[in-house]
N, C-alpha and C. Protein backbone atom coordinates (compact mmCIF):
# COMPACT_ATOMS: atom_id res chain seq x y z
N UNK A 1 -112.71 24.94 -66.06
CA UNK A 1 -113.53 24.82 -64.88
C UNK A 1 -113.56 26.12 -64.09
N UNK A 2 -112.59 26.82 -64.44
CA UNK A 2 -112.22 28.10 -63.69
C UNK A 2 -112.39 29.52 -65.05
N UNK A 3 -112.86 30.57 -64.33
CA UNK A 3 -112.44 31.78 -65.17
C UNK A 3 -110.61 31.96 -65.34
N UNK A 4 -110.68 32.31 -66.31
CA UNK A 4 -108.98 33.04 -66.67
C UNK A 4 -108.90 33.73 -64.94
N UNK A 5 -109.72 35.09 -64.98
CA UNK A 5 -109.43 35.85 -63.91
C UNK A 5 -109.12 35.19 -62.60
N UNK A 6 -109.41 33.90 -62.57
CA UNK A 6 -109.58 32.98 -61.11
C UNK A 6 -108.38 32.86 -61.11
N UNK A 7 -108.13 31.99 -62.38
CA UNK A 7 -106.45 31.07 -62.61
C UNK A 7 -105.65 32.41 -62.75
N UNK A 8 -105.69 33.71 -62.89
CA UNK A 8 -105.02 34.51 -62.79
C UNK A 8 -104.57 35.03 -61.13
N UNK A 9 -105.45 34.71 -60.69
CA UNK A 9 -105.61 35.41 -59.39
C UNK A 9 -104.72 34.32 -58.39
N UNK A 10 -104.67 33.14 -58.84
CA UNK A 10 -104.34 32.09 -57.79
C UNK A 10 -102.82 31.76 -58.48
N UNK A 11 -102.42 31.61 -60.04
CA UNK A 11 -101.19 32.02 -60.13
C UNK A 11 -100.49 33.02 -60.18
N UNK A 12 -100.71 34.57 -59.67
CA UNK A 12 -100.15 35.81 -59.22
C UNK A 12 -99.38 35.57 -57.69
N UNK A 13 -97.97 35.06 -57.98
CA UNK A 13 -97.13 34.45 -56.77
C UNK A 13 -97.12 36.06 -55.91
N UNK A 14 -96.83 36.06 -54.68
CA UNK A 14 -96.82 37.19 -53.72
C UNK A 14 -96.01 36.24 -52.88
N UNK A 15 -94.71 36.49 -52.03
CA UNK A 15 -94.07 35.58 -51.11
C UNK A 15 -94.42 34.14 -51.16
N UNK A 16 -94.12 33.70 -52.50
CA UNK A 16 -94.36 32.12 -52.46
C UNK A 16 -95.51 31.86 -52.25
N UNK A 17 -96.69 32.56 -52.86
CA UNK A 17 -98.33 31.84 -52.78
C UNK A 17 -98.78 32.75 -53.37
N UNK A 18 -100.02 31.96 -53.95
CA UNK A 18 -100.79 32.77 -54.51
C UNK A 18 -102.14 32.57 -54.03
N UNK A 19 -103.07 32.91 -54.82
CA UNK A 19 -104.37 32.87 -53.91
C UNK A 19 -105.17 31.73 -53.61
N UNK A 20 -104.44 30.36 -52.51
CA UNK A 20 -104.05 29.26 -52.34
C UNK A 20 -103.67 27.83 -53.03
N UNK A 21 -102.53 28.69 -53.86
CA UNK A 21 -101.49 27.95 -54.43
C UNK A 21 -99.94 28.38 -55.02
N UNK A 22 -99.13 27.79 -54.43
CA UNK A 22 -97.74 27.63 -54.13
C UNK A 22 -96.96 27.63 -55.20
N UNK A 23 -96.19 28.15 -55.51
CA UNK A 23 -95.30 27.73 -57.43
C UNK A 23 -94.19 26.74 -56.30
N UNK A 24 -93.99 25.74 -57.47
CA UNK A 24 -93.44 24.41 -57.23
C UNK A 24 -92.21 24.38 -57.93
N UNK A 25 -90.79 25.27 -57.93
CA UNK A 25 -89.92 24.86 -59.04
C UNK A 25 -89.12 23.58 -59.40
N UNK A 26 -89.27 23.14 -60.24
CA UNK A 26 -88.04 21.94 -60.87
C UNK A 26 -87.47 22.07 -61.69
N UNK A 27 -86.39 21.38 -61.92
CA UNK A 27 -85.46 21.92 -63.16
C UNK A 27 -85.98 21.83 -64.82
N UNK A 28 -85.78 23.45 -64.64
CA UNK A 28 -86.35 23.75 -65.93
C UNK A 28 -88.11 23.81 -66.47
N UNK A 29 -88.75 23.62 -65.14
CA UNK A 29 -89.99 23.16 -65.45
C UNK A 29 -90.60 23.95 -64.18
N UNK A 30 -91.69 24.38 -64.18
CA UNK A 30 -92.49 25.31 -63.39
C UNK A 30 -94.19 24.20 -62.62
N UNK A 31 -94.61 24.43 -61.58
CA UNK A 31 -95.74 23.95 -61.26
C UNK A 31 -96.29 24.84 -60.09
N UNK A 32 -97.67 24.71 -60.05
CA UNK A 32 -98.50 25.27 -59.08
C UNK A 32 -99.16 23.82 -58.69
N UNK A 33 -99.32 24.19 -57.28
CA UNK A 33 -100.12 23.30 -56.18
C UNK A 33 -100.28 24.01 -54.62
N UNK A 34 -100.26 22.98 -54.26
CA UNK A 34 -101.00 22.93 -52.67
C UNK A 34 -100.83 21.30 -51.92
N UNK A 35 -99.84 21.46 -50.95
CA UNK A 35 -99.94 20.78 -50.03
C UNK A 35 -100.08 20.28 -48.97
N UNK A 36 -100.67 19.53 -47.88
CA UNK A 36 -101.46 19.19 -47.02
C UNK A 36 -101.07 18.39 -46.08
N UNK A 37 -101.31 18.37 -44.50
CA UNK A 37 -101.35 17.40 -44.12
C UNK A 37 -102.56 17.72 -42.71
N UNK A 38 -102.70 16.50 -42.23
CA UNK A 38 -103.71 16.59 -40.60
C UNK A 38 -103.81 14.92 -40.42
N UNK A 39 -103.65 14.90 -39.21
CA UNK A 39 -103.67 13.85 -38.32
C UNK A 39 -103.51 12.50 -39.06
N UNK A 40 -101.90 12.42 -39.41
CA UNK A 40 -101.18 11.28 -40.01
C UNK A 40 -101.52 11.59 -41.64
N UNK A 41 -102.54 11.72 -42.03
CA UNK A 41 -102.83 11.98 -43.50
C UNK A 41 -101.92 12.74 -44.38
N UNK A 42 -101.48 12.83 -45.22
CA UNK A 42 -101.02 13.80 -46.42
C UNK A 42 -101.05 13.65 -47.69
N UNK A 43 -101.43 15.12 -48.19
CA UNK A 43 -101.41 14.98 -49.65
C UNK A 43 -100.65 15.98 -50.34
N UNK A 44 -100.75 16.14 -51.46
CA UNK A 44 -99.72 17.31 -52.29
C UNK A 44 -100.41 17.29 -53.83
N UNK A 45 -100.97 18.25 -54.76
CA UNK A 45 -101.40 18.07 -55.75
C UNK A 45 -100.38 19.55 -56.87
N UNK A 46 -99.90 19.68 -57.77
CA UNK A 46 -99.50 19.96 -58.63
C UNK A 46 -100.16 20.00 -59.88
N UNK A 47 -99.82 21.16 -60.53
CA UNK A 47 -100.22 21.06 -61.98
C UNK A 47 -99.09 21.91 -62.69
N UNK A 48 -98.56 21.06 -64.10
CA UNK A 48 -97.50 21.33 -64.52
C UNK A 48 -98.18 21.91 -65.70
N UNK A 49 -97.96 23.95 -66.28
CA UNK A 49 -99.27 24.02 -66.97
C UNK A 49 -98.75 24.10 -68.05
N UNK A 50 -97.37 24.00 -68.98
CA UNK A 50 -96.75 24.11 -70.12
C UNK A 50 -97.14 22.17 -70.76
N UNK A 51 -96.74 21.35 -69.62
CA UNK A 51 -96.81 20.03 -70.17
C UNK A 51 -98.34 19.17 -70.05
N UNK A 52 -99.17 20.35 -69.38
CA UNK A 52 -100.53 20.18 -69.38
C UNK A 52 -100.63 18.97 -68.50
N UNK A 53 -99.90 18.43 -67.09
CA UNK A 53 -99.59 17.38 -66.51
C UNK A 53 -100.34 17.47 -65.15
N UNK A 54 -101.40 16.97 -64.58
CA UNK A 54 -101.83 17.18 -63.23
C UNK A 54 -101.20 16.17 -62.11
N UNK A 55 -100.33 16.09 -61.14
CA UNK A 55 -100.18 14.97 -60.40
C UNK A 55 -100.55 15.06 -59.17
N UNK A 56 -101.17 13.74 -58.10
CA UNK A 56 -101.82 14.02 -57.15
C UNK A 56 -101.20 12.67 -55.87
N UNK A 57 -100.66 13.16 -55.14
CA UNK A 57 -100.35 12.13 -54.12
C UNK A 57 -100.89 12.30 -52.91
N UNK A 58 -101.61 11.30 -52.47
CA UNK A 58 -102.42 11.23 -50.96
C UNK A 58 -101.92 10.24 -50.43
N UNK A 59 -101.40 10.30 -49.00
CA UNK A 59 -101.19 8.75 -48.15
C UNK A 59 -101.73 8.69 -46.69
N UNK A 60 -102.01 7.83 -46.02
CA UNK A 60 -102.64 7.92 -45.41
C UNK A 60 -101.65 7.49 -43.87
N UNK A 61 -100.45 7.07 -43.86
CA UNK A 61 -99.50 6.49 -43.34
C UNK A 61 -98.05 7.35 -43.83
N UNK A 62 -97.20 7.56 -43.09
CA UNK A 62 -95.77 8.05 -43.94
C UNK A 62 -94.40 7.39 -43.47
N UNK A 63 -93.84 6.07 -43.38
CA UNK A 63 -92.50 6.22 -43.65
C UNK A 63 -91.34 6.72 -44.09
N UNK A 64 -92.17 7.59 -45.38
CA UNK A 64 -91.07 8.56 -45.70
C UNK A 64 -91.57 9.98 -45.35
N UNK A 65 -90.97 11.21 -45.90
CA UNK A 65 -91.63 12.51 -46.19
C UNK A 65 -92.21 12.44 -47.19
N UNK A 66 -93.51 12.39 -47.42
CA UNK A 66 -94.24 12.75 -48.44
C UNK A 66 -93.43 13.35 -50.10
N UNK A 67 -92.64 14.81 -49.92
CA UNK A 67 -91.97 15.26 -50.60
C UNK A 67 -90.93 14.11 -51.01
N UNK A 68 -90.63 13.24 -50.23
CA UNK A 68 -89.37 12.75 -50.79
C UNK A 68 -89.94 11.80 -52.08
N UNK A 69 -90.93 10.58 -51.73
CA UNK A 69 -91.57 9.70 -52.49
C UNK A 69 -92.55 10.66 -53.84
N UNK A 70 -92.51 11.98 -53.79
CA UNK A 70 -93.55 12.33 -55.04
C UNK A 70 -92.36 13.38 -55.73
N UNK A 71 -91.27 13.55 -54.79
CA UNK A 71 -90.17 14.20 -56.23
C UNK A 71 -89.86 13.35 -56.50
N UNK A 72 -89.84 12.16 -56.28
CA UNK A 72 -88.79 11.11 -57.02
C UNK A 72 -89.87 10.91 -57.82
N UNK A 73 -91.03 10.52 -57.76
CA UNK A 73 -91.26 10.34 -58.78
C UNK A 73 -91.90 11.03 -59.74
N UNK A 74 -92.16 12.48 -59.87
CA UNK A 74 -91.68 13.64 -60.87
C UNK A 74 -90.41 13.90 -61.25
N UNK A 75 -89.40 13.54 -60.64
CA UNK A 75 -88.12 13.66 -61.17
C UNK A 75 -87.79 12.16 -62.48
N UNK A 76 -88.57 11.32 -62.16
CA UNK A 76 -88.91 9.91 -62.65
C UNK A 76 -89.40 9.98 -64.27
N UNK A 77 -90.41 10.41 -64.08
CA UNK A 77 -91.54 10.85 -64.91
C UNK A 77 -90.73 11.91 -66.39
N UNK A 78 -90.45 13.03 -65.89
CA UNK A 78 -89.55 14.04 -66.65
C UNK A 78 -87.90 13.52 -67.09
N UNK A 79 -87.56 11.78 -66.65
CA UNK A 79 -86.40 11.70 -66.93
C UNK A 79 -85.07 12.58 -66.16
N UNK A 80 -84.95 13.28 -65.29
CA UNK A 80 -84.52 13.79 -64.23
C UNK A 80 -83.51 12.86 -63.44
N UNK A 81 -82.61 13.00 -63.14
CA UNK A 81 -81.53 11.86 -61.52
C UNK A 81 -82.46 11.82 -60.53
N UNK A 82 -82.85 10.48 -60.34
CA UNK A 82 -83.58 10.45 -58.83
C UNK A 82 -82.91 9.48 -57.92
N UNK A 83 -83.18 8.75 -57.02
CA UNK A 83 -82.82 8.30 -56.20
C UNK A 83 -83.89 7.14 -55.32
N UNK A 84 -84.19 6.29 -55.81
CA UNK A 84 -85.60 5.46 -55.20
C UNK A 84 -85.25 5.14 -53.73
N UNK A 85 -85.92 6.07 -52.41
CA UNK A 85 -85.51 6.12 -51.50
C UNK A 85 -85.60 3.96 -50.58
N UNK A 86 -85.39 4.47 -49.61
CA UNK A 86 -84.75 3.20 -48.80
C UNK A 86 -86.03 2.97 -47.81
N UNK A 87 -87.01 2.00 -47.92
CA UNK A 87 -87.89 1.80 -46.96
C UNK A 87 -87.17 0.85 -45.32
């Protein structure tokens, strides 16, 4: 959907970003994304580009941190120790 040169340009990390998108580390495993929030809303999208894996979490409400409910379940997913947090 993109030129090489694009996806080059936006995964070329400079202080933790690239040309608006973030490298995401997990163990042993690498991702680029971008995450979000505005007025109660949040989202977070990832792409894992060795396991060819896109994941996308939007909520519209948060009891938890966002981060907490979408590593667990990438840590889930990859077989990883997680922890299914406490509502």
């Amino acid at each position: 959907m993109i030129s090489d040169k694009s996806r080059n340009a936006m995964t070329d990390i400079m202080d933790g970003w690239g040309m608006g998108l973030s490298q995401f580390p997990f163990p042993n495993k690498l991702a680029y994304g971008h995450p979000g929030s505005i007025d109660g809303f949040s989202s977070i999208a990832v792409y894992f580009p060795e396991e060819r894996l896109g994941v996308t979490y939007i909520t519209n409400a948060e009891d938890l941190p966002l981060r907490n409910i979408f590593f667990m379940a990438i840590n889930a997913y990859f077989d990883d120790t997680f922890e299914i947090p406490k509502f």
